[in-house]
N, C-alpha and C. Protein backbone atom coordinates (compact mmCIF):
# COMPACT_ATOMS: atom_id res chain seq x y z
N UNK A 1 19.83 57.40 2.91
CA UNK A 1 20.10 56.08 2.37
C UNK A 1 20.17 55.02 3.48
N UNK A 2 20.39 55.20 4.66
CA UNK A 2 20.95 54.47 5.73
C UNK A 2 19.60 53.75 5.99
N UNK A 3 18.99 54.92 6.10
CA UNK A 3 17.48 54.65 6.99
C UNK A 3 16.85 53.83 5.53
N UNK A 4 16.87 53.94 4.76
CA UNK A 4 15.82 53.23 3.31
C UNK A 4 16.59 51.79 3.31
N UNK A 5 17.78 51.95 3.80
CA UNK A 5 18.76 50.31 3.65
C UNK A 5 18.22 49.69 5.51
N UNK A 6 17.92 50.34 5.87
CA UNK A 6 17.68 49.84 7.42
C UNK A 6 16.03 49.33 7.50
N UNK A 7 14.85 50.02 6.64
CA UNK A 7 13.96 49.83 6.39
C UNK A 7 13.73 48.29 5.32
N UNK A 8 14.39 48.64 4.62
CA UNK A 8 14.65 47.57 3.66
C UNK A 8 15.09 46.16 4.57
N UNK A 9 16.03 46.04 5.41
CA UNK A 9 16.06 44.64 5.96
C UNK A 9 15.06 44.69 6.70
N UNK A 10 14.34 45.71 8.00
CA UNK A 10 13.41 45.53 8.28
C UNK A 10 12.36 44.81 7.89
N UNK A 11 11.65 44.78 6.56
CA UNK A 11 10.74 44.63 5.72
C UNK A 11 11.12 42.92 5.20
N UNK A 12 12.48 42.68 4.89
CA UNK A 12 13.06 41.28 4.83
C UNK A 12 12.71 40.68 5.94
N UNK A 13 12.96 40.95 7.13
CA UNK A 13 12.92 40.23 8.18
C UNK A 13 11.46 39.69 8.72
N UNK A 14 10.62 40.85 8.08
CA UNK A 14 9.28 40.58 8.59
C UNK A 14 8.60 39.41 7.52
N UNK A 15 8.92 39.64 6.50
CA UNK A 15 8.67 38.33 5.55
C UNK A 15 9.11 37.39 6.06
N UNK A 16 10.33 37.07 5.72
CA UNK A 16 11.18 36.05 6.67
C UNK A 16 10.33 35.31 7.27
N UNK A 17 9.81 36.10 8.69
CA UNK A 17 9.19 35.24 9.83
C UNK A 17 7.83 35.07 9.21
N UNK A 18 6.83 35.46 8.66
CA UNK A 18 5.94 35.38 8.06
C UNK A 18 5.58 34.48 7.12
N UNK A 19 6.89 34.01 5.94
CA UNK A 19 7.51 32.59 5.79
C UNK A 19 7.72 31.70 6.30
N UNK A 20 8.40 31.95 7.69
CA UNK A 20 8.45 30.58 8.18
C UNK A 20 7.21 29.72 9.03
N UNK A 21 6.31 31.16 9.86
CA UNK A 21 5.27 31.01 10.21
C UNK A 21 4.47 29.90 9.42
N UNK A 22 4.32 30.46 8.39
CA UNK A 22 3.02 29.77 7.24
C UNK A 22 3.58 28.69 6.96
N UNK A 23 4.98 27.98 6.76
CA UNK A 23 5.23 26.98 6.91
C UNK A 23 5.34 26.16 7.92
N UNK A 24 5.22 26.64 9.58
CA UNK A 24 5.26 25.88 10.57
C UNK A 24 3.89 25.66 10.39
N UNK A 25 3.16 26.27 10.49
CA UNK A 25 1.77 26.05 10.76
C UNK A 25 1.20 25.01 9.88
N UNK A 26 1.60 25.29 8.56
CA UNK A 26 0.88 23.90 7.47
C UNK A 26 1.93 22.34 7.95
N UNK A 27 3.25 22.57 8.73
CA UNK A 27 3.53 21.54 8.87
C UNK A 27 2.99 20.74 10.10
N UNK A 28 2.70 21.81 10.93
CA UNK A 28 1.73 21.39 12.22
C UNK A 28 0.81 20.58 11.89
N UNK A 29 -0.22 21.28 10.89
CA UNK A 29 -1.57 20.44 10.51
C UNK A 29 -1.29 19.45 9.91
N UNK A 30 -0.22 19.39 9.14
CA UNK A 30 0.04 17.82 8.24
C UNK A 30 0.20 16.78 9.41
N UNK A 31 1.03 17.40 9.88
CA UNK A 31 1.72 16.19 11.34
C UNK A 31 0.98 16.27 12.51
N UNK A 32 -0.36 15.84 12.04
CA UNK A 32 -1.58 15.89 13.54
C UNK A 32 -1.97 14.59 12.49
N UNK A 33 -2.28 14.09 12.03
CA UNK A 33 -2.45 13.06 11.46
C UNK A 33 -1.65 12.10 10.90
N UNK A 34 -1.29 10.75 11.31
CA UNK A 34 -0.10 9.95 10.69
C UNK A 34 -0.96 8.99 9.21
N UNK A 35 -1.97 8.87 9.01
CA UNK A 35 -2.82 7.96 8.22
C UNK A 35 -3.88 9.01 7.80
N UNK A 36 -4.06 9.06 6.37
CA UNK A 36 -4.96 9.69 5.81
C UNK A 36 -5.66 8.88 4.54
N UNK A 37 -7.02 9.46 4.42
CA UNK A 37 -7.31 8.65 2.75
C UNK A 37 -8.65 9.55 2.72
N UNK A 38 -9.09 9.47 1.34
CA UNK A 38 -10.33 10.02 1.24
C UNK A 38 -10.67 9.65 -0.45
N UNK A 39 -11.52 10.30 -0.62
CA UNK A 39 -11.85 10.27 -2.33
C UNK A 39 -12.14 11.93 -2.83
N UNK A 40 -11.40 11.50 -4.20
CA UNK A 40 -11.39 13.03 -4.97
C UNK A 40 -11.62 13.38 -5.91
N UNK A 41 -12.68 14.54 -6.40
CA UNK A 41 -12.92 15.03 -7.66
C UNK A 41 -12.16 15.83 -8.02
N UNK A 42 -11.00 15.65 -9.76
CA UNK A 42 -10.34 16.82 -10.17
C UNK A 42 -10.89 17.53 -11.30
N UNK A 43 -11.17 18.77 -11.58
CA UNK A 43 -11.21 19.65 -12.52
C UNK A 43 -10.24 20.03 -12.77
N UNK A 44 -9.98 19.73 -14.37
CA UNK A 44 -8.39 20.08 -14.72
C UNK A 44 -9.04 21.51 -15.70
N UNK A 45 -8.15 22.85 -15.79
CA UNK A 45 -8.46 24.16 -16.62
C UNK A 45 -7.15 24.57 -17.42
N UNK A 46 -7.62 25.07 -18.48
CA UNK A 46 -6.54 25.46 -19.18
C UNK A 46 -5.74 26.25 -18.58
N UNK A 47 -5.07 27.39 -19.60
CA UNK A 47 -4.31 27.99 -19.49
C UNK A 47 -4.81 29.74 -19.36
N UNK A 48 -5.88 29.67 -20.18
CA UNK A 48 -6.99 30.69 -20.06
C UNK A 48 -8.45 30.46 -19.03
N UNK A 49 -8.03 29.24 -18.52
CA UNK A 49 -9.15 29.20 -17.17
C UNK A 49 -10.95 28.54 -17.75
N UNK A 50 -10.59 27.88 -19.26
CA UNK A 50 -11.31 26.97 -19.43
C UNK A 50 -11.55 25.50 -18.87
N UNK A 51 -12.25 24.86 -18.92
CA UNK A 51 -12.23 23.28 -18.35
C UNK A 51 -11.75 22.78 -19.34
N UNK A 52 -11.18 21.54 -19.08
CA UNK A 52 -10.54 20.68 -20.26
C UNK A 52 -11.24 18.84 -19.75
N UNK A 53 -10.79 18.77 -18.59
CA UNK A 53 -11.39 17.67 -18.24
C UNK A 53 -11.64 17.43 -16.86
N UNK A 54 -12.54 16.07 -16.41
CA UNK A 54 -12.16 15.94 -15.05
C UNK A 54 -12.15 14.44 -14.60
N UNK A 55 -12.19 14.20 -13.23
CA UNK A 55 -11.56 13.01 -12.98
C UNK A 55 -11.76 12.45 -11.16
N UNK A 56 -12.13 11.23 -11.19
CA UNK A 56 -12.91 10.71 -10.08
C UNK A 56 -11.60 9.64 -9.58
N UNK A 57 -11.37 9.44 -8.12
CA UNK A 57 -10.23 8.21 -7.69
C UNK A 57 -10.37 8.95 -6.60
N UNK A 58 -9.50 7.93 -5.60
CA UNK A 58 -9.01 7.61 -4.21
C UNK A 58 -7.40 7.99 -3.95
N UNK A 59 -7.26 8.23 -2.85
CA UNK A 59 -5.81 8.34 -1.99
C UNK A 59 -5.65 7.93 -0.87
N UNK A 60 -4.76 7.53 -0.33
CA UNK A 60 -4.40 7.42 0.91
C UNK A 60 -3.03 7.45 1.06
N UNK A 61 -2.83 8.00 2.19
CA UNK A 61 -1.21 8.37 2.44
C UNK A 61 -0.94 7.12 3.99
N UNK A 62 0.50 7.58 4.34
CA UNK A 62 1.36 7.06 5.82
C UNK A 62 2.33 7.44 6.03
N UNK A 63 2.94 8.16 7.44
CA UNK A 63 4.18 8.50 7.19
C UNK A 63 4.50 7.50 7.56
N UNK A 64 6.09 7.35 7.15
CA UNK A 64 6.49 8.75 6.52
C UNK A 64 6.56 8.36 5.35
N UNK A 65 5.94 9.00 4.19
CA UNK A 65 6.36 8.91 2.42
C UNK A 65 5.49 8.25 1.55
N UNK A 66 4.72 7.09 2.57
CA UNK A 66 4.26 5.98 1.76
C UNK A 66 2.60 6.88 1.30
N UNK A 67 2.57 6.29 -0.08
CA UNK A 67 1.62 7.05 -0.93
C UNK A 67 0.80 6.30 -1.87
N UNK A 68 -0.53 6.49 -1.84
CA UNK A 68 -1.35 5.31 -3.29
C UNK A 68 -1.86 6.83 -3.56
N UNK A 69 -2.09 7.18 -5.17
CA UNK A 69 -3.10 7.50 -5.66
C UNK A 69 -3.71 7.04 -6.90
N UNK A 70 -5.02 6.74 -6.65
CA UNK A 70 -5.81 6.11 -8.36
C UNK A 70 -6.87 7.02 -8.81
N UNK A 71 -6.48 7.02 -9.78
CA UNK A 71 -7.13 7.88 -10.62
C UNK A 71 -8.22 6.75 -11.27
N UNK A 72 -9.34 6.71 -11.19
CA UNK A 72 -10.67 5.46 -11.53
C UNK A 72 -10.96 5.81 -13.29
N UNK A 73 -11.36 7.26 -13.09
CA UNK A 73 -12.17 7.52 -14.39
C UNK A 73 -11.87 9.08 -14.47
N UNK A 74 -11.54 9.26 -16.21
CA UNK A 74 -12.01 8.70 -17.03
C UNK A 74 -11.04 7.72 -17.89
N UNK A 75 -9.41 7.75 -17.13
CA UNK A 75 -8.50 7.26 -17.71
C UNK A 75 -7.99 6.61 -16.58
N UNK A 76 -7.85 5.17 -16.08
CA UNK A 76 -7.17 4.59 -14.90
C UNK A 76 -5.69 5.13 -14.94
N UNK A 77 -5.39 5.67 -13.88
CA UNK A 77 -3.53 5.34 -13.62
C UNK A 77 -3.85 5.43 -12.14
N UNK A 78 -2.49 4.78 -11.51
CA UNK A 78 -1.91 4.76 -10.46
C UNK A 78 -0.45 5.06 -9.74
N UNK A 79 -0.20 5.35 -9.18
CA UNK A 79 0.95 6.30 -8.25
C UNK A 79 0.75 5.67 -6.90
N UNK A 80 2.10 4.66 -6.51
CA UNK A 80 2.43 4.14 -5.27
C UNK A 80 3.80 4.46 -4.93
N UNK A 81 3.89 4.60 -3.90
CA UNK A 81 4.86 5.26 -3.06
C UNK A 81 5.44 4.27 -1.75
N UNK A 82 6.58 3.95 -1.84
CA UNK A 82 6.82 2.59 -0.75
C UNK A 82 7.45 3.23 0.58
N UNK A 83 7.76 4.51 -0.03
CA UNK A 83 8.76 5.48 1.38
C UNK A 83 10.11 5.52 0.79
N UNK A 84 10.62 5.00 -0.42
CA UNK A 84 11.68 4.37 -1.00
C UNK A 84 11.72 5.36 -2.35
N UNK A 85 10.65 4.07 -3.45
CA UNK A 85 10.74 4.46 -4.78
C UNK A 85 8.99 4.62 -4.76
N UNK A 86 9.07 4.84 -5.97
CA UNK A 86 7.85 5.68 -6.65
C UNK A 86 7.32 4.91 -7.98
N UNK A 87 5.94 4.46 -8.25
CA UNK A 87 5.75 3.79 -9.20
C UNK A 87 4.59 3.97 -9.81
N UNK A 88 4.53 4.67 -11.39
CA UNK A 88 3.70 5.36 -12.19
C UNK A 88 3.33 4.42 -12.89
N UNK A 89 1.84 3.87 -12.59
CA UNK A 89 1.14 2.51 -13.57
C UNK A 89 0.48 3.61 -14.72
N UNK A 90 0.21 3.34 -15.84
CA UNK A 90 -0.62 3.31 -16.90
C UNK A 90 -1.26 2.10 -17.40
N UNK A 91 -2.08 1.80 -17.14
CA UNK A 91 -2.58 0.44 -17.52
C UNK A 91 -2.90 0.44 -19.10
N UNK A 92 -3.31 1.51 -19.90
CA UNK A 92 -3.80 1.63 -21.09
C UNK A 92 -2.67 1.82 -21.82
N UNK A 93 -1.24 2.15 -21.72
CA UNK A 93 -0.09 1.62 -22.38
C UNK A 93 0.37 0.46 -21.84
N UNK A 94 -0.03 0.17 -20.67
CA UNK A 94 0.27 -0.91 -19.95
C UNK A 94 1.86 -1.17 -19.59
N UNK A 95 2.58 0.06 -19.24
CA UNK A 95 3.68 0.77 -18.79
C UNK A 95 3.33 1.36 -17.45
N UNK A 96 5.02 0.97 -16.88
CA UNK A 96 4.99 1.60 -15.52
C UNK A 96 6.26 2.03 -15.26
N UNK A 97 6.68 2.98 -14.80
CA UNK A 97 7.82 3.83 -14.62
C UNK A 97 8.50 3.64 -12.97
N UNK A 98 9.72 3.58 -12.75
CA UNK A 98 9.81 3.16 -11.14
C UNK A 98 10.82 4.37 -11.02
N UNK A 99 10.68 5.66 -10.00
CA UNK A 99 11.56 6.07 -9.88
C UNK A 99 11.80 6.55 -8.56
N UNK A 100 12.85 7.42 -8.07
CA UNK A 100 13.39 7.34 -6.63
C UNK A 100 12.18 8.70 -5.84
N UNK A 101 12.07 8.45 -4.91
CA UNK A 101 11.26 9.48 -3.79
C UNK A 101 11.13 10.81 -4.45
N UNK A 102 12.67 11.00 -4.25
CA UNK A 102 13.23 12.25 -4.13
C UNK A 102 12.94 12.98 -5.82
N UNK A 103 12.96 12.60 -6.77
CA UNK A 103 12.59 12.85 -8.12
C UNK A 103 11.46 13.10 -8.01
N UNK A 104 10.32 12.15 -8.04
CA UNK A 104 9.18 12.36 -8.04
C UNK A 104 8.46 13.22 -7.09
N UNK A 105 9.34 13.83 -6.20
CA UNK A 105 8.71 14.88 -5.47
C UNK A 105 8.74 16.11 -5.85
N UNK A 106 9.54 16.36 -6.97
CA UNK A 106 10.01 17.27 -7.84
C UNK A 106 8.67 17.56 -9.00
N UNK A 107 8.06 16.69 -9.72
CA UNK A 107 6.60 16.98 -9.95
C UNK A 107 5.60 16.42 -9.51
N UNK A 108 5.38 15.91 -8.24
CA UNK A 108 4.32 15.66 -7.67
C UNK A 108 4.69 15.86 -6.22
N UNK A 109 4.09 17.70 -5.88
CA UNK A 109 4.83 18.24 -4.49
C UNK A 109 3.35 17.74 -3.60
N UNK A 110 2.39 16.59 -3.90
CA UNK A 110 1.50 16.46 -2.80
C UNK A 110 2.28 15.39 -2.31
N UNK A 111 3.68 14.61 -2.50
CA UNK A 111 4.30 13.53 -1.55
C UNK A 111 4.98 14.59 -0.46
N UNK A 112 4.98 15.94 -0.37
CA UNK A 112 5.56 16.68 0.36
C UNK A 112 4.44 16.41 1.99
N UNK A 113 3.20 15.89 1.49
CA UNK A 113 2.04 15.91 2.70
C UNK A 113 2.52 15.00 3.67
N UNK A 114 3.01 13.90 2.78
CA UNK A 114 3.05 12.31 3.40
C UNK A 114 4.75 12.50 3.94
N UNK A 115 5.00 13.21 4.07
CA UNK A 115 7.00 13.44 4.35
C UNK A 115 7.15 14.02 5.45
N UNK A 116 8.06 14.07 6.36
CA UNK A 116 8.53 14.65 7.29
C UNK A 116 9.83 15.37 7.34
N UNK A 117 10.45 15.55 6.34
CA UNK A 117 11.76 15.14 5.82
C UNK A 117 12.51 17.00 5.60
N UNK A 118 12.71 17.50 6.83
CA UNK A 118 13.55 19.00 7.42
C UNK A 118 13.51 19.69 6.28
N UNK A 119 14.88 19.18 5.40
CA UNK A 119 15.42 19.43 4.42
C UNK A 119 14.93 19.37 2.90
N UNK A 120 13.75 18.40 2.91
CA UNK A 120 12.94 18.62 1.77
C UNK A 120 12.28 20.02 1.71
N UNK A 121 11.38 20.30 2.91
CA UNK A 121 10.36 21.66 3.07
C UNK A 121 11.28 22.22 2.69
N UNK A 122 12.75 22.68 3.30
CA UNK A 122 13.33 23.98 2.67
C UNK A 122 13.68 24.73 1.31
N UNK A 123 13.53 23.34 0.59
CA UNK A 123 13.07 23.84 -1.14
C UNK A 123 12.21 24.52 -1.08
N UNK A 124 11.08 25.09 -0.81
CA UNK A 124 9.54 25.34 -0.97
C UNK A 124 9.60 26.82 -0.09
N UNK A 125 8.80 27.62 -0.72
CA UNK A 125 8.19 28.30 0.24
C UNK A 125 6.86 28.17 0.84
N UNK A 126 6.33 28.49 1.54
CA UNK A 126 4.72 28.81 2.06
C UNK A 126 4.34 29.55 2.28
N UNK A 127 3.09 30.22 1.76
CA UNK A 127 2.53 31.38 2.41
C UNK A 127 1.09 31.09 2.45
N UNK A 128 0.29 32.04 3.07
CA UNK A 128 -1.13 32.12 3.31
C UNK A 128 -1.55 33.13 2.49
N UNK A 129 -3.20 33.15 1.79
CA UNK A 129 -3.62 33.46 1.16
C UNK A 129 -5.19 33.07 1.36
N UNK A 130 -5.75 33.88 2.24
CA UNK A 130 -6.93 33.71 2.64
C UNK A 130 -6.47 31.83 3.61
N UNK A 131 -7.45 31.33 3.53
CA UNK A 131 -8.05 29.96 3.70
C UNK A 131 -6.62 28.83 3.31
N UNK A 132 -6.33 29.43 1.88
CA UNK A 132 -4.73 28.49 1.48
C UNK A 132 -3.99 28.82 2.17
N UNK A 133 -3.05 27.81 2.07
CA UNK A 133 -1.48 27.40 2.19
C UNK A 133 -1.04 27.11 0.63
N UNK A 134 -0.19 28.10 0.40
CA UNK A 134 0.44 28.12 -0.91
C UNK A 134 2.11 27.66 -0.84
N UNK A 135 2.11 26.56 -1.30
CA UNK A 135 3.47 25.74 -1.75
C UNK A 135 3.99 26.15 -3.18
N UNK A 136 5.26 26.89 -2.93
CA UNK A 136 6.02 27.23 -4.25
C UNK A 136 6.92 26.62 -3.86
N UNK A 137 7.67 26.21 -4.76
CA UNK A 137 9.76 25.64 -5.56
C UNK A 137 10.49 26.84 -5.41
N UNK A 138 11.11 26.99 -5.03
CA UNK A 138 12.86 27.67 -4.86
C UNK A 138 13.24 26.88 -6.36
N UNK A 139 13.23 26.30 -7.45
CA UNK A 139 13.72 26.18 -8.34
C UNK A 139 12.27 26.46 -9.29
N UNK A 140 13.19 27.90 -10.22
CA UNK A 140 12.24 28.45 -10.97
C UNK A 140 12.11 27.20 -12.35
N UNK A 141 12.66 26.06 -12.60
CA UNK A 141 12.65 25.11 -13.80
C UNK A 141 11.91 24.03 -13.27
N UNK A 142 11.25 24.30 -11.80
CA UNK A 142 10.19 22.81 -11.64
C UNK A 142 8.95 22.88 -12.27
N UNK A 143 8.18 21.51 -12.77
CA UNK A 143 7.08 21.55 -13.70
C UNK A 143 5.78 22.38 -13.16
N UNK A 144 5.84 22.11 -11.75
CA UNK A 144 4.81 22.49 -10.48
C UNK A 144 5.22 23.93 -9.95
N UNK A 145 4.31 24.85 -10.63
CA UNK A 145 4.62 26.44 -10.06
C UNK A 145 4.29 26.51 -8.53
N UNK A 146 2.84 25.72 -8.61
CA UNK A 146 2.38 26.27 -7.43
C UNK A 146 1.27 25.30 -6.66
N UNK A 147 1.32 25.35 -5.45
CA UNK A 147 0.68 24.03 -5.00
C UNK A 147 -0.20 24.76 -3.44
N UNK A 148 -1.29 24.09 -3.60
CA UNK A 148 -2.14 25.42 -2.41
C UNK A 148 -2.95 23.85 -2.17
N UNK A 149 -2.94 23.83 -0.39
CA UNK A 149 -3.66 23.33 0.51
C UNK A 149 -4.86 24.26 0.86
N UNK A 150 -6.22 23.86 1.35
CA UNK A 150 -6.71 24.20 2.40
C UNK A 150 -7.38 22.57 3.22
N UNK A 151 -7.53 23.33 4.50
CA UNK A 151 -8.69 22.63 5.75
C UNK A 151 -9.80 22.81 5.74
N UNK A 152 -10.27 21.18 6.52
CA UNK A 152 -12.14 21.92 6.82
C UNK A 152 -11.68 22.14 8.50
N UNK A 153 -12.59 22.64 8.88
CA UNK A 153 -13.06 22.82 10.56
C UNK A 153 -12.25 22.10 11.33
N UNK A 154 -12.29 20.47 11.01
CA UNK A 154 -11.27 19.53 12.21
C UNK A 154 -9.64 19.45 11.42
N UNK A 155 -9.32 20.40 10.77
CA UNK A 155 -8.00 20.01 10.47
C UNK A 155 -7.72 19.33 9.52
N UNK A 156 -8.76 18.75 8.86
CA UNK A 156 -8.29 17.48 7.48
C UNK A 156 -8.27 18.50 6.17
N UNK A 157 -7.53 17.64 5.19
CA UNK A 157 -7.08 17.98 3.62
C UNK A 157 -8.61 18.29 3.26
N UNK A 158 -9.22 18.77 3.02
CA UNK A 158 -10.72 19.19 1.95
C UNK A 158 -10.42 19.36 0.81
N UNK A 159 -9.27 20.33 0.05
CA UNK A 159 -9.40 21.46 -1.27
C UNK A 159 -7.42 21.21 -1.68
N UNK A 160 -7.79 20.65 -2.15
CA UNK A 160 -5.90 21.19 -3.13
C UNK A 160 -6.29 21.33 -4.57
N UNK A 161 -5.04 22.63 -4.91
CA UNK A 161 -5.18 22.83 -6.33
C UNK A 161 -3.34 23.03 -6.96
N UNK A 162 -3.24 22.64 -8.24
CA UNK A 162 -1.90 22.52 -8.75
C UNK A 162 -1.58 23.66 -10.09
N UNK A 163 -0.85 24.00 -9.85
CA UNK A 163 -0.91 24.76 -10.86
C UNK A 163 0.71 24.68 -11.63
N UNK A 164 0.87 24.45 -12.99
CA UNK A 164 1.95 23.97 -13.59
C UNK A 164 3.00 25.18 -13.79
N UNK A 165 3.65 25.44 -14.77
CA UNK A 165 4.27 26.04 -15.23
C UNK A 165 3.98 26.75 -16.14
N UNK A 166 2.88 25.63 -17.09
CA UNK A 166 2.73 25.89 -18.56
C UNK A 166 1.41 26.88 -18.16
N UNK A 167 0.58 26.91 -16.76
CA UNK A 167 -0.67 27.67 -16.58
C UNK A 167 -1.87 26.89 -16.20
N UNK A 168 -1.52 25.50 -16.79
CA UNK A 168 -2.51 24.45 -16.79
C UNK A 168 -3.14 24.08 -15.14
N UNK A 169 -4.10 24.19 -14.59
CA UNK A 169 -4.80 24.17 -13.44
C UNK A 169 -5.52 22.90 -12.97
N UNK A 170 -5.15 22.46 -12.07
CA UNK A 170 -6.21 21.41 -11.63
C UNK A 170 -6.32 21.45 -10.18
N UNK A 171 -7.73 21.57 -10.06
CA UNK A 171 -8.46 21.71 -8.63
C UNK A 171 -8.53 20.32 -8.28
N UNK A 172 -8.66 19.83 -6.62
CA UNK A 172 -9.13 18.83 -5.93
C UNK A 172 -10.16 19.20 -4.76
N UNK A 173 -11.09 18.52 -4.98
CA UNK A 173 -11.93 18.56 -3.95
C UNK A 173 -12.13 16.95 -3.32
N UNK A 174 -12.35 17.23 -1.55
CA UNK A 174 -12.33 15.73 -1.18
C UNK A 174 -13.02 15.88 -0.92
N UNK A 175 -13.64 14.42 -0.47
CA UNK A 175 -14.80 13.61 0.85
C UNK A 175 -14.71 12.17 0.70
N UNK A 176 -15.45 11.83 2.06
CA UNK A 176 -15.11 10.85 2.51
C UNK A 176 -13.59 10.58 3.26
N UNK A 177 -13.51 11.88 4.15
CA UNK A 177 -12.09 11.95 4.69
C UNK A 177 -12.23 11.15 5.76
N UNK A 178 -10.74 10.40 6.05
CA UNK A 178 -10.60 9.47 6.85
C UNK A 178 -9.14 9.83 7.57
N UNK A 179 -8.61 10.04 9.21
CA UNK A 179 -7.70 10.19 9.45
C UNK A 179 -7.27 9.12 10.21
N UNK A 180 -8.14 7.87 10.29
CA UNK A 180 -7.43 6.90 11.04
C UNK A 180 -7.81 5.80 10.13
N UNK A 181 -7.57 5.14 8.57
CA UNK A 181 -8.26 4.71 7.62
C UNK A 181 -7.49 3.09 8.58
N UNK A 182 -8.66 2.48 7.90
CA UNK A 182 -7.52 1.02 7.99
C UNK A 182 -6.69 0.87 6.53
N UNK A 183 -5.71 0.10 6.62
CA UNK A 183 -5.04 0.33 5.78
C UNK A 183 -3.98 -1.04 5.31
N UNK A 184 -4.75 -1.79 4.23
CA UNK A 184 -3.85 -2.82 4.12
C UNK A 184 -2.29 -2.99 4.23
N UNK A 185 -1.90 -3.89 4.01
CA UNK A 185 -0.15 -4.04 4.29
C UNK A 185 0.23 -4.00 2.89
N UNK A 186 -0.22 -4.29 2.07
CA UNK A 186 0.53 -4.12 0.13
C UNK A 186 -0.01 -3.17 -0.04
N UNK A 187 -0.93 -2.09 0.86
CA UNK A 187 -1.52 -1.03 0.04
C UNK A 187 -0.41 0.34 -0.61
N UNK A 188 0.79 0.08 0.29
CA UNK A 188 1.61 0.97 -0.63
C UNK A 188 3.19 0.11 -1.00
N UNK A 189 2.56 -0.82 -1.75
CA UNK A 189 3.35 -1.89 -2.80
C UNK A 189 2.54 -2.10 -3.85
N UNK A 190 3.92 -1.87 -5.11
CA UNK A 190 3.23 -2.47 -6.29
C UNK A 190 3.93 -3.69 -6.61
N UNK A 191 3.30 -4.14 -7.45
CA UNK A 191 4.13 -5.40 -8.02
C UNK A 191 3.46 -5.13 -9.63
N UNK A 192 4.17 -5.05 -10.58
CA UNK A 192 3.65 -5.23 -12.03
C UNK A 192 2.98 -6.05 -12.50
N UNK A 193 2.21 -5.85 -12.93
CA UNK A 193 1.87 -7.15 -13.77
C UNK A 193 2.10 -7.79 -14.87
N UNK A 194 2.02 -8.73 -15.25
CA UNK A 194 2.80 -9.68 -16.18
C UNK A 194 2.48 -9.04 -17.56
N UNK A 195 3.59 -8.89 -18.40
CA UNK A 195 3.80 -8.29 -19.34
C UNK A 195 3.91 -6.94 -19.33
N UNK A 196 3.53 -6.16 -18.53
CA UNK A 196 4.05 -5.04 -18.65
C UNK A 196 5.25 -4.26 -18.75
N UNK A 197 5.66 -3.41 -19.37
CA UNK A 197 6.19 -2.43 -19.33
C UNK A 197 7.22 -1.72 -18.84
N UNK A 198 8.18 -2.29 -18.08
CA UNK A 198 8.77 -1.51 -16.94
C UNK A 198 10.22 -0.34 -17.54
N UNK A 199 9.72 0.82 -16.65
CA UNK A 199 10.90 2.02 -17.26
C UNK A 199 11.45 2.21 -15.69
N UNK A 200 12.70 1.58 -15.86
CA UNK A 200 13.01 1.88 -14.42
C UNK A 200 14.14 2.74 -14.56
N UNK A 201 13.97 4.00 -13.86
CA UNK A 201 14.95 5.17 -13.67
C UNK A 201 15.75 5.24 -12.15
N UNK A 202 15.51 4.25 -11.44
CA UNK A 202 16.23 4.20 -10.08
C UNK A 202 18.00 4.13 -10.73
C-alpha cells in the first residue's frame, strides 16, 4: 500500500509540473506580443459535429485587457473591452449590455489572451494536445468547457476553437495577422448610440 500511495503522488507531481509547464509556455507566447489584430473565419458545429453556421469579422487586442471583436456577417455584433468594463453591441436589437472584465471573462475565456493578470490564469488549466494549448475552468458550471489555442511558425494566434458546455463547437481560423497593428485611440471605446438600449450590469 505504501509503495501504490508513494506512486500515486509520484504520478500527481508529474502532472502537476506538466500543468504548469503548458501553462508557462502558452503564457510565454501570449506575452511576446503586446498588440495583436487579424481577421477571422468561424464555423460554428453542433452538438453531434454538424455545421450550423458561419461567420466573417475582425479583432484586435492590447495589453493589458483592452479588446474589439466584430463579428461583420452574417449577423453584426460587437465586443469592446476598455481594460475596465466590457461592452456587448447588438445592433439588430439595437441593445448593448455593459459589464465588468472580470464577468465577462467567465464566458468569453479569449480576454484571457489580452490579460496578464497571475491570479486570473489560476482558474484555468492548460495542457498540450498535439499543436493545441487547451484552456479548461476549474469551475465545472462555466458556459465555456473548453478553449484550445494553436501557432503558426513565428509565434502568432492562427487556429482557436471553443467548445461550450452544451457541446456546441466553434472553430476560428485567422489571417491577415498583425503583431504590431496600428491602432486607433477609441478603438477600444464604445460609446452607444442614440437610442439604444443600454443593460448595464456593472
Amino acid at each position: 500500500m505504501k509503495k501504490l500511495a508513494t506512486l500515486g503522488v509520484l504520478l500527481w507531481s508529474v502532472s502537476a509540473v506538466a500543468l504548469a509547464d503548458a501553462r508557462a509556455e502558452l503564457r510565454q507566447k501570449l506575452s511576446a506580443f503586446e498588440q495583436f489584430s487579424a481577421d477571422f473565419s468561424q464555423q460554428v458545429f453542433d452538438e453531434s459535429g454538424d455545421p450550423m453556421q458561419s461567420a466573417e469579422g475582425s479583432m484586435q487586442l492590447a495589453r493589458p485587457d483592452r479588446f474589439r471583436w466584430h463579428t461583420a456577417t452574417p449577423d453584426e455584433s460587437l465586443i469592446v473591452s476598455n481594460g475596465t468594463d466590457v461592452w456587448i453591441y447588438d445592433p439588430f436589437v439595437e441593445q448593448v449590455s455593459i459589464v465588468p472584465l472580470e464577468q465577462a471573462v467567465q464566458n468569453t475565456p479569449f480576454l484571457l489572451i489580452s490579460g496578464s493578470d497571475d491570479s486570473r490564469w489560476q482558474q484555468y488549466r492548460v495542457t498540450r494536445k498535439g499543436a493545441d494549448y487547451v484552456v479548461t475552468s476549474k469551475d465545472p458550471g462555466e458556459l465555456i468547457q473548453e478553449f484550445s489555442l494553436r501557432f503558426d511558425h513565428a509565434n502568432r494566434i492562427e487556429r482557436f476553437t471553443v467548445l461550450e458546455s452544451g457541446g456546441q463547437r466553434s472553430e476560428f481560423s485567422l489571417r491577415n495577422i498583425n503583431t504590431a497593428p496600428a491602432t486607433a485611440a477609441d478603438s477600444f471605446q464604445f460609446t452607444p448610440p442614440a437610442g439604444v438600449m443600454i443593460d448595464d450590469q456593472r
